[in-house]
Protein backbone atom coordinates (compact mmCIF):
# COMPACT_ATOMS: atom_id res chain seq x y z
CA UNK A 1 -19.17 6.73 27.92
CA UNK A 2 -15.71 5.15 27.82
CA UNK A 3 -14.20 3.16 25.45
CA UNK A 4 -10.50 2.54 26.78
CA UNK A 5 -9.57 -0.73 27.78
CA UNK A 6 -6.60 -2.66 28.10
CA UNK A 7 -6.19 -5.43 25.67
CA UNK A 8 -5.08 -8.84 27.09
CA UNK A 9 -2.23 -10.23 24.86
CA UNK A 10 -4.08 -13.11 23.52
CA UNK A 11 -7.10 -10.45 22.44
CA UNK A 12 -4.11 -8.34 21.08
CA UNK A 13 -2.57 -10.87 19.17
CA UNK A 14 -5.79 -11.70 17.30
CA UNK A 15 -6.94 -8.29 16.65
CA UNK A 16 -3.70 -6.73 15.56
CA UNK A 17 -2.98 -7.73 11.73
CA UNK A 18 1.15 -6.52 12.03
CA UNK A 19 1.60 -9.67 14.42
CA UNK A 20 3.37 -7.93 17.66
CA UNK A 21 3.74 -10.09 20.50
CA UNK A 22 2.31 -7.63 23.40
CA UNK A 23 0.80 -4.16 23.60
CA UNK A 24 3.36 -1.42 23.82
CA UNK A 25 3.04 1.79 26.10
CA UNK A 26 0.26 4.14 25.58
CA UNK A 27 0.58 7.48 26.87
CA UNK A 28 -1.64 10.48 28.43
CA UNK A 29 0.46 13.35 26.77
CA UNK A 30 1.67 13.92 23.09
CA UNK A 31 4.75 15.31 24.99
CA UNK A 32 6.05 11.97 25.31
CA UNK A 33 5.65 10.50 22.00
CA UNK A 34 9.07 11.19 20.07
CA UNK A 35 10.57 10.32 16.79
CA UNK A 36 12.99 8.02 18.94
CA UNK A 37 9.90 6.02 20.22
CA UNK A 38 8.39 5.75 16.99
CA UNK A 39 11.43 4.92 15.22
CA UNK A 40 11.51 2.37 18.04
CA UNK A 41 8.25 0.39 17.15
CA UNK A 42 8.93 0.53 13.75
CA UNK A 43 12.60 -0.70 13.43
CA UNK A 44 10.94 -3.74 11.87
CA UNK A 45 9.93 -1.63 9.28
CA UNK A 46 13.35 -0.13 8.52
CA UNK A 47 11.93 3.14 8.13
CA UNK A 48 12.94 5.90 9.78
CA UNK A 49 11.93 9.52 10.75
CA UNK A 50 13.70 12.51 12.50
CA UNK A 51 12.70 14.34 15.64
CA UNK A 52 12.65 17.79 12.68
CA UNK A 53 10.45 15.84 10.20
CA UNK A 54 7.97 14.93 13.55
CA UNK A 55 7.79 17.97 14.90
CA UNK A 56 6.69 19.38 11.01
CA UNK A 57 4.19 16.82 10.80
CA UNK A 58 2.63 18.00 13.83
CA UNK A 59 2.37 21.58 13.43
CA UNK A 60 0.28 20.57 10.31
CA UNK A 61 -4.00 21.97 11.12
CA UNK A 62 -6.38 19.75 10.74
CA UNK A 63 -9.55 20.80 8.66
CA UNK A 64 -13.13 20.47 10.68
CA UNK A 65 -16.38 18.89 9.27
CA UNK A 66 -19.19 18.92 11.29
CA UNK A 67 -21.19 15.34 10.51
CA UNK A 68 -23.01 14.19 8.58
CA UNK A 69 -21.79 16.52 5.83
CA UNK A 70 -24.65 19.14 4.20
CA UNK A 71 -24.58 21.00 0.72
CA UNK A 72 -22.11 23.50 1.41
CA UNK A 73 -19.49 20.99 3.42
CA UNK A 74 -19.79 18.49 1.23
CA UNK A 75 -18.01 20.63 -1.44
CA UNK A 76 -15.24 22.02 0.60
CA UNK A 77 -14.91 18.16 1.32
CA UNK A 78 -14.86 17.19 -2.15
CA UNK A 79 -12.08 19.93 -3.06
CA UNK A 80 -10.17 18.79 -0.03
CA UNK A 81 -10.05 15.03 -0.18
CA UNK A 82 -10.83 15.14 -4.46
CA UNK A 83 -13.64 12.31 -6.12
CA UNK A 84 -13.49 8.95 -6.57
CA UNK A 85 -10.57 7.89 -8.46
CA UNK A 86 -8.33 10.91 -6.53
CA UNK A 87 -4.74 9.23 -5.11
CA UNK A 88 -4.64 11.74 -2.06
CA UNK A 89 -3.11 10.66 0.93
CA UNK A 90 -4.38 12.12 3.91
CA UNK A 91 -4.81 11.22 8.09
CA UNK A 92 -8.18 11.30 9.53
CA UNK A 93 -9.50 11.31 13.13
CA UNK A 94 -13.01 10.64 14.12
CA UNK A 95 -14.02 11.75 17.35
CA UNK A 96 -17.23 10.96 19.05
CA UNK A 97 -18.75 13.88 20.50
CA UNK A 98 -20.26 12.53 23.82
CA UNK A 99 -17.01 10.73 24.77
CA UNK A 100 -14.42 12.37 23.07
CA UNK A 101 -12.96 8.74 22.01
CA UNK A 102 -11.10 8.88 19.08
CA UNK A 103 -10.20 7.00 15.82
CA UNK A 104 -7.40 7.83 13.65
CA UNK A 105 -7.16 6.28 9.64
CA UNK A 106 -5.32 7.12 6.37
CA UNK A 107 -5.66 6.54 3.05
CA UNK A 108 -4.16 6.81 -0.38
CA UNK A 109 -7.59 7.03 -2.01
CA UNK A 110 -9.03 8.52 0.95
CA UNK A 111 -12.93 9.27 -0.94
CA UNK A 112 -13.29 5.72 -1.59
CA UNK A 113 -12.58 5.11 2.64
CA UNK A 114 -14.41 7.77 4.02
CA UNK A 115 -17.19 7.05 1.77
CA UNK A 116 -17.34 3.26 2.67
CA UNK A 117 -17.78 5.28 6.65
CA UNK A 118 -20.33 7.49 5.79
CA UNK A 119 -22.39 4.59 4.71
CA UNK A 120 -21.52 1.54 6.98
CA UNK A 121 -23.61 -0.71 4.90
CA UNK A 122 -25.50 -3.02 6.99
CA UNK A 123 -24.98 -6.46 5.15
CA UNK A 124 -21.27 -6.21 5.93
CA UNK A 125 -19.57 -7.37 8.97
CA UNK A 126 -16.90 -4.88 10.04
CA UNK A 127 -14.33 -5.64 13.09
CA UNK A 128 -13.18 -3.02 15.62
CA UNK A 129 -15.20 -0.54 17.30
CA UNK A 130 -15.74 2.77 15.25
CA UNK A 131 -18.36 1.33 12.64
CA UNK A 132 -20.43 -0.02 15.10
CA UNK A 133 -21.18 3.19 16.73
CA UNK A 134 -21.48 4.76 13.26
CA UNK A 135 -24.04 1.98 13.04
CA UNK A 136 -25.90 2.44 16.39
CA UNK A 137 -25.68 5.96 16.33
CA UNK A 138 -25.32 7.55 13.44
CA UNK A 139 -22.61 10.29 11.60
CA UNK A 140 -24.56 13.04 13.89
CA UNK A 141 -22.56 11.55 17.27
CA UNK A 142 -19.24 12.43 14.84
CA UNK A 143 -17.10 15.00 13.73
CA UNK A 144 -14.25 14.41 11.27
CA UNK A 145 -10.85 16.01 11.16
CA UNK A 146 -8.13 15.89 7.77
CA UNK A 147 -4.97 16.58 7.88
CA UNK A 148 -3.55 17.61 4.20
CA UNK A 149 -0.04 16.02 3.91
CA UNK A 150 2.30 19.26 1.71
CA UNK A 151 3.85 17.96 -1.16
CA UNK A 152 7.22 19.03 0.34
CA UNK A 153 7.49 15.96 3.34
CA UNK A 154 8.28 12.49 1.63
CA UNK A 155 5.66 10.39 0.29
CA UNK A 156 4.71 8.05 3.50
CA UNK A 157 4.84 10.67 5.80
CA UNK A 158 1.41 10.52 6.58
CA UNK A 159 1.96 6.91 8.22
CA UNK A 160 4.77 8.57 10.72
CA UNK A 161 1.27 11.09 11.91
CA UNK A 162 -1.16 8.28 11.92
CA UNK A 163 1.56 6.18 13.96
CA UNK A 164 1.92 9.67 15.82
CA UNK A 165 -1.79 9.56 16.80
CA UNK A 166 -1.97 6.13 17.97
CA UNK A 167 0.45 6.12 20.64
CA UNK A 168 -1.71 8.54 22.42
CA UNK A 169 -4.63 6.78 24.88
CA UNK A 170 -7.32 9.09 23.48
CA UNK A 171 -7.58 7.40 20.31
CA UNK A 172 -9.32 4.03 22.44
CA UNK A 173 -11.59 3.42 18.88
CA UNK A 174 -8.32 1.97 17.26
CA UNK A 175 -8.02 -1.85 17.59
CA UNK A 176 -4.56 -1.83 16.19
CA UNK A 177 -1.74 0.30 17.26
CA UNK A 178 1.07 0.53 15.06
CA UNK A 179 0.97 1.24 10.97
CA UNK A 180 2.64 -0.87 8.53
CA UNK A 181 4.78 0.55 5.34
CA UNK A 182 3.68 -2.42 3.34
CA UNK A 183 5.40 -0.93 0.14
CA UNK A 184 8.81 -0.59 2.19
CA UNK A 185 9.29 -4.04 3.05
CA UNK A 186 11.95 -5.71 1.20
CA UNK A 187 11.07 -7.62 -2.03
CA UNK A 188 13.78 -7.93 -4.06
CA UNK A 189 12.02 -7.60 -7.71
CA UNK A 190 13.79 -8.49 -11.13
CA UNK A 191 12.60 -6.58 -14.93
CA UNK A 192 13.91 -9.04 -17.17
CA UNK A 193 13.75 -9.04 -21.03
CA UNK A 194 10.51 -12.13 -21.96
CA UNK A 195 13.40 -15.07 -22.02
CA UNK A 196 15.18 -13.81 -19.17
CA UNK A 197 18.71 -12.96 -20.77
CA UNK A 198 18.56 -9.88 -19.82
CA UNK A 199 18.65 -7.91 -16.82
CA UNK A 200 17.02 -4.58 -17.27
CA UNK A 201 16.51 -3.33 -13.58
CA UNK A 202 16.22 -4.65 -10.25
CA UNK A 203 15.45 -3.57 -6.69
CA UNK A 204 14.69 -4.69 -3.30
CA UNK A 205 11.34 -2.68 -2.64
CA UNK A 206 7.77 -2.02 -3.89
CA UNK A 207 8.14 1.88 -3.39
CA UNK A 208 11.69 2.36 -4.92
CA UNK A 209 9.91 -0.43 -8.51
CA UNK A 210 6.83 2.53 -8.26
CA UNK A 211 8.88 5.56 -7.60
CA UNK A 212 11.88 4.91 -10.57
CA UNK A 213 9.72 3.46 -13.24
CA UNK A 214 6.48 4.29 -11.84
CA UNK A 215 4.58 1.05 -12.62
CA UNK A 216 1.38 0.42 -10.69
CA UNK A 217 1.64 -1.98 -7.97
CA UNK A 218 -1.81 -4.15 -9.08
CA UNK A 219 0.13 -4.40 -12.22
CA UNK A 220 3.62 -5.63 -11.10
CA UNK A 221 1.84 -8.04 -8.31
CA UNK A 222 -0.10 -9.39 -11.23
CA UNK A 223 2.92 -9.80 -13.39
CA UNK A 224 4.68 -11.88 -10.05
CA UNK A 225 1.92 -14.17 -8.97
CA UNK A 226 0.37 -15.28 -12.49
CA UNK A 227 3.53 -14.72 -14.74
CA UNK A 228 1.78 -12.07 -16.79
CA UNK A 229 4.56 -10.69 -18.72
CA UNK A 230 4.86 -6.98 -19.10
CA UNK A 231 4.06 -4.79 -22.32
CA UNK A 232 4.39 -8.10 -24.05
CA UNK A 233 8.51 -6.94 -23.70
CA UNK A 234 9.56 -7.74 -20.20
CA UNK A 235 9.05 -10.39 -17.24
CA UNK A 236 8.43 -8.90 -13.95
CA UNK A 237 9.90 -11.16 -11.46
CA UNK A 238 10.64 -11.51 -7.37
CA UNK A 239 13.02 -14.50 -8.58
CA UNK A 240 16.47 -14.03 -9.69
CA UNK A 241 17.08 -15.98 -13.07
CA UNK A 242 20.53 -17.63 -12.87
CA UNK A 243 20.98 -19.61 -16.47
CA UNK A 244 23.70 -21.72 -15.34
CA UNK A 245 26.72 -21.46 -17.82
CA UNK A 246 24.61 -18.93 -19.84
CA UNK A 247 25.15 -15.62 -17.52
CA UNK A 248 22.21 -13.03 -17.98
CA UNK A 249 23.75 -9.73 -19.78
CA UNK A 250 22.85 -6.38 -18.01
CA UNK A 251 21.07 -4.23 -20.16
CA UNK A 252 23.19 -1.12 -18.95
CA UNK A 253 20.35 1.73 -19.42
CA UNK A 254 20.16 4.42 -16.78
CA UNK A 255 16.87 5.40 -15.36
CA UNK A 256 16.00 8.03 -18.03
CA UNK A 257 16.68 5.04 -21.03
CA UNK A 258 15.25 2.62 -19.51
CA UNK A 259 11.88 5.12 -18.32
CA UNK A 260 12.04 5.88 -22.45
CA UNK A 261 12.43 2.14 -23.46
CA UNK A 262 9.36 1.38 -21.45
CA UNK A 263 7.59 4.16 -22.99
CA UNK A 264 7.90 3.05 -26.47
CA UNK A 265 6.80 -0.60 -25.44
CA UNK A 266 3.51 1.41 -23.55
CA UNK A 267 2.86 2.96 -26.70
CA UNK A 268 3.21 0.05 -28.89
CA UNK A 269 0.94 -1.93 -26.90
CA UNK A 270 -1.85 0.43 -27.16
CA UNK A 271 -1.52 0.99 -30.47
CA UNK A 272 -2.34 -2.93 -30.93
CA UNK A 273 -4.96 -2.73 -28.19
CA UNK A 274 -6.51 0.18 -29.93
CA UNK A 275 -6.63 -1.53 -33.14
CA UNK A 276 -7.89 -4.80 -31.88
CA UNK A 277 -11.01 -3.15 -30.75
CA UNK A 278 -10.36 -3.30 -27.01
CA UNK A 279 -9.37 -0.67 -24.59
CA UNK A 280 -6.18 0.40 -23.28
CA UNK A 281 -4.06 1.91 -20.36
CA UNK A 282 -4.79 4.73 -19.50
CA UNK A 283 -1.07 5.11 -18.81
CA UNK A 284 1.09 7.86 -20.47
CA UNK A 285 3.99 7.98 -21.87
CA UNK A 286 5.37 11.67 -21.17
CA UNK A 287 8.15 13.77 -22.39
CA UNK A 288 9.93 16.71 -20.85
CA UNK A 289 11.28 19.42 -22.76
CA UNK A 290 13.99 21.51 -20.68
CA UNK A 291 13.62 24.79 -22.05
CA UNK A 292 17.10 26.65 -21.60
CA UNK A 293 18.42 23.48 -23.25
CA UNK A 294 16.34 22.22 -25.47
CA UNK A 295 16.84 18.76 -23.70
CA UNK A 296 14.34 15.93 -24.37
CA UNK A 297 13.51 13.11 -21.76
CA UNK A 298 10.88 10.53 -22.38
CA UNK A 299 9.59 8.63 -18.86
CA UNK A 300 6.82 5.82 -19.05
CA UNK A 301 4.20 7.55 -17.62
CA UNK A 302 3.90 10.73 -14.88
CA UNK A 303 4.99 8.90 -11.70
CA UNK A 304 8.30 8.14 -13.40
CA UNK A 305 9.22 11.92 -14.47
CA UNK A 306 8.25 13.15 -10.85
CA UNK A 307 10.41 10.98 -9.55
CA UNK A 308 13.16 12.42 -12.08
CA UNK A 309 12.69 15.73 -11.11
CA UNK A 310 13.11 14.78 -7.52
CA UNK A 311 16.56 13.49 -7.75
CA UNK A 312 17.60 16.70 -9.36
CA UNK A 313 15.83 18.69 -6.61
CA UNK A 314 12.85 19.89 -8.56
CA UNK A 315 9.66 19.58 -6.80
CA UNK A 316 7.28 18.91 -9.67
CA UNK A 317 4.28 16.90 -8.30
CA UNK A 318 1.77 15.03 -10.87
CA UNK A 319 -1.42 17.35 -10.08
CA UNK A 320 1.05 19.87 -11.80
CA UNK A 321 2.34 17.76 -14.33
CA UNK A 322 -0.99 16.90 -15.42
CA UNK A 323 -2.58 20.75 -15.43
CA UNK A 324 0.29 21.72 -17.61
CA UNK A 325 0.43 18.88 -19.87
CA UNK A 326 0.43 19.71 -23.36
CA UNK A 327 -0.54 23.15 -22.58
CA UNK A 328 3.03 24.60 -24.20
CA UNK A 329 3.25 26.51 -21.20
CA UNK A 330 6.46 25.89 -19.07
CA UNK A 331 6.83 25.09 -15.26
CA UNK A 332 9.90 25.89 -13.79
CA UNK A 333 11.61 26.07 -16.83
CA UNK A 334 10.37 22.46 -18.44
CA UNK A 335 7.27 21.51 -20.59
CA UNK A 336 5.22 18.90 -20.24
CA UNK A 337 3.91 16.61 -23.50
CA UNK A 338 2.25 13.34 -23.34
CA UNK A 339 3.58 11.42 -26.77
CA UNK A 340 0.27 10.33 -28.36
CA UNK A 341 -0.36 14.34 -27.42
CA UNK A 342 3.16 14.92 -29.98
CA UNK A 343 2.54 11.68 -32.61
CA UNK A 344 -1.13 13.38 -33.40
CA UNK A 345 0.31 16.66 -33.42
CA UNK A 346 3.05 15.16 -36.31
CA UNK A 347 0.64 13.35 -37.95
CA UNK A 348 -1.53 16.83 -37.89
CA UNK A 349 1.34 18.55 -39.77
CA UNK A 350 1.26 16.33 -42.20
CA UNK A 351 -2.42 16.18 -43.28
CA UNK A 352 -2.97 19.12 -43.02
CA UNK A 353 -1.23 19.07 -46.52
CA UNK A 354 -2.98 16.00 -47.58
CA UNK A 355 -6.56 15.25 -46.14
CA UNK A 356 -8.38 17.41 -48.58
CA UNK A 357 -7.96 15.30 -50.99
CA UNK A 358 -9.26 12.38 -49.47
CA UNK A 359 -12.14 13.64 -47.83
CA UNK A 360 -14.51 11.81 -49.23
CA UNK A 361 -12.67 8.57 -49.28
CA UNK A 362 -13.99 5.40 -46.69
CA UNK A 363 -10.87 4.98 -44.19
CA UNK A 364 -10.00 1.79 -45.60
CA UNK A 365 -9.24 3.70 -49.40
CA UNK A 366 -7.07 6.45 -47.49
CA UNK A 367 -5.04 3.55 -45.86
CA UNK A 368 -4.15 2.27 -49.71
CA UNK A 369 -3.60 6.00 -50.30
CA UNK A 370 -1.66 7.38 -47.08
CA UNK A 371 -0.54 4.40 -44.98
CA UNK A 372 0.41 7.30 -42.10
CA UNK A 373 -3.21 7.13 -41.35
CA UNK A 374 -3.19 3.63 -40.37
CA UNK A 375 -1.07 4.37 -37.55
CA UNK A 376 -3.63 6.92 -35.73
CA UNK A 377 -6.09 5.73 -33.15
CA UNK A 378 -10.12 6.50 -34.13
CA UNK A 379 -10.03 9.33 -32.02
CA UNK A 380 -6.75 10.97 -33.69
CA UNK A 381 -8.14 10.21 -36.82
CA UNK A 382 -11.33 11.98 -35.92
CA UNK A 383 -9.49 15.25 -34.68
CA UNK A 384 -8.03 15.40 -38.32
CA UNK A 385 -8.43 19.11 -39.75
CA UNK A 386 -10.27 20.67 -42.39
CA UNK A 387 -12.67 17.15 -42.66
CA UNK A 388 -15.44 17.07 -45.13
CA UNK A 389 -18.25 15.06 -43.73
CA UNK A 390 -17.29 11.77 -45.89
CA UNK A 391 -13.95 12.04 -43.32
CA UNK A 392 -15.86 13.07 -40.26
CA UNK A 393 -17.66 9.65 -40.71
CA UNK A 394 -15.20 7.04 -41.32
């Protein structure tokens, strides 16, 4: 069976979604696909990758599943790839056995995708050529190969592989030939105070707006294209304000300040969520406690303080982050606290002193009594020590 074919230019054109004007060369041997070539496709792009970083990415083994997946694979899969709401990034390749065609794919959520594979529902319509031999055939004429990205190479490195993989002819199940760095295209974005007098940060990229202050991209793009403001504090923006005679002031925070200024705002806004009965981010604000100093940072949530520790050449991914957050124990010589973790723990101190002796008050009498307690959430009021059961059940 044989899937290759050569894709007139009009075909191409309609099938490949990052609008280049002709197919480029394809070749027999991996030999011949270099970081110059790929560097070539993608100039575009403006991204860029060295022969070095290449030649790492490909020494990186793939891991093997036999399809479709049984008891035992299915939770080596699950550790590899993570569950549902996992942000892995990974490269896949399909291969159909009979043929050995080939389809390579990555994803940042890469459960979600290979799950939306491994059932092809039926009442969508799908384009290309891989899910309609899923369809016809079935997982059993599959196997499926993962390559795990190390937290050492940069964060879109695993577009440079995929890219790797579809210069090569053997991967004939792929429609479209080159990747596309959406988040590294320029956008020049604006964080401006609600009137727009003030210029808190700016940049000219999605990646560089996620990676310093480590807000989500749905929640920026929102903020752009319905005027949403931000934490009910700032205007997120893709326009430069210019106020005429009026000049907009710079705020003049650094990174850390400004990664602490947005923390407090996070904090304050789900405090009033909370209250209001509705639910809030799950966002956190975290602070990092250097241990030979005794220096205290505060970042708007964990993407923020990973990128920190990057520019000062400390490796610290989230998944590590999050296992030793608010454990007290220390990670390379920093700890890890999230603040509602450190307000409870404050507030603990306190009553610890007081709540005996309104145990058996309703929450709304200990407000007129202790107006600290007005300030916790329902579930730090509920983790509130040595609680008779009148406290347990306000």
């Amino acid at each position: 069976m044989s899937i290759n074919k050569t894709l007139p230019v009009s075909i191409w054109n309609r099938q490949c979604f990052y609008g280049t004007s002709s197919p480029f060369q394809l070749f027999d041997s991996y030999e011949d696909i270099t970081s110059e070539l790929i560097n070539k496709i993608l100039v575009n792009q403006k991204v860029f990758i060295t022969q070095e970083e290449l030649d790492r990415l490909k020494g990186i083994p793939g891991v093997k599943f036999d399809l479709p997946l049984n008891d035992e694979t299915t939770r080596a899969f699950i550790a590899l790839v993570g569950r549902q709401r996992s942000q892995k990034s990974r490269v896949y390749v399909f291969t159909h056995k009979e043929s050995r065609s080939k389809y390579v794919g990555s994803s940042n959520n890469l459960f979600f995708r290979l799950f939306n594979y491994f059932r092809h529902d039926a009442k969508r319509d799908y384009t290309g050529l891989l899910v309609p031999m899923l369809r016809k055939q079935g997982l059993r004429a599959f196997s499926l190969e993962i390559f795990i990205i190390p937290a050492e190479f940069s964060p879109n490195s695993y577009l440079y592989l995929e890219q790797y993989h579809l210069l090569n002819k053997k991967f004939d199940l792929n429609t479209q030939r080159m990747v596309q760095f959406r988040a590294l295209r320029p956008h020049n974005i604006y964080l401006y105070d609600l009137e727009g007098k003030i210029l808190y940060y700016s940049c000219d990229s999605y990646s560089k707006l996620q990676k310093d202050l480590g807000i989500h991209y749905a929640t920026f793009k929102k903020c752009i294209r319905q005027g949403n403001n931000y934490l009910n504090f700032f205007k997120i923006t893709d326009t430069l304000i210019e106020n005429g005679k009026n000049s907009v002031a710079s705020a003049g925070l650094n990174l850390i300040q400004l990664n602490s200024l947005i923390g407090e705002k996070q904090m304050l806004k789900n405090k009033s969520m909370t209250f209001s009965g509705k639910c809030y981010s799950n966002s956190k604000s975290i602070t990092i406690k250097e241990v030979t100093t005794g220096n205290i940072m505060d970042f708007s949530n964990i993407l923020a303080a990973v990128s920190y520790l990057e520019d000062i050449n400390n490796k610290i991914n989230r998944n590590i982050i999050a296992k030793y957050l608010n454990t007290g124990k220390a990670f390379k010589g920093y700890l890890f606290y999230d603040k509602n973790h450190l307000a409870l723990q404050s507030a603990l101190e306190v009553t610890n002193k007081k709540v005996r002796k309104y145990s058996t008050f309703s929450r709304a009498e200990a407000y007129t009594f202790e107006p600290f307690i007005r300030e916790l959430s329902n579930n730090q009021f509920n983790q509130l020590p040595n609680k008779k059961s009148g406290l347990a059940a306000l």
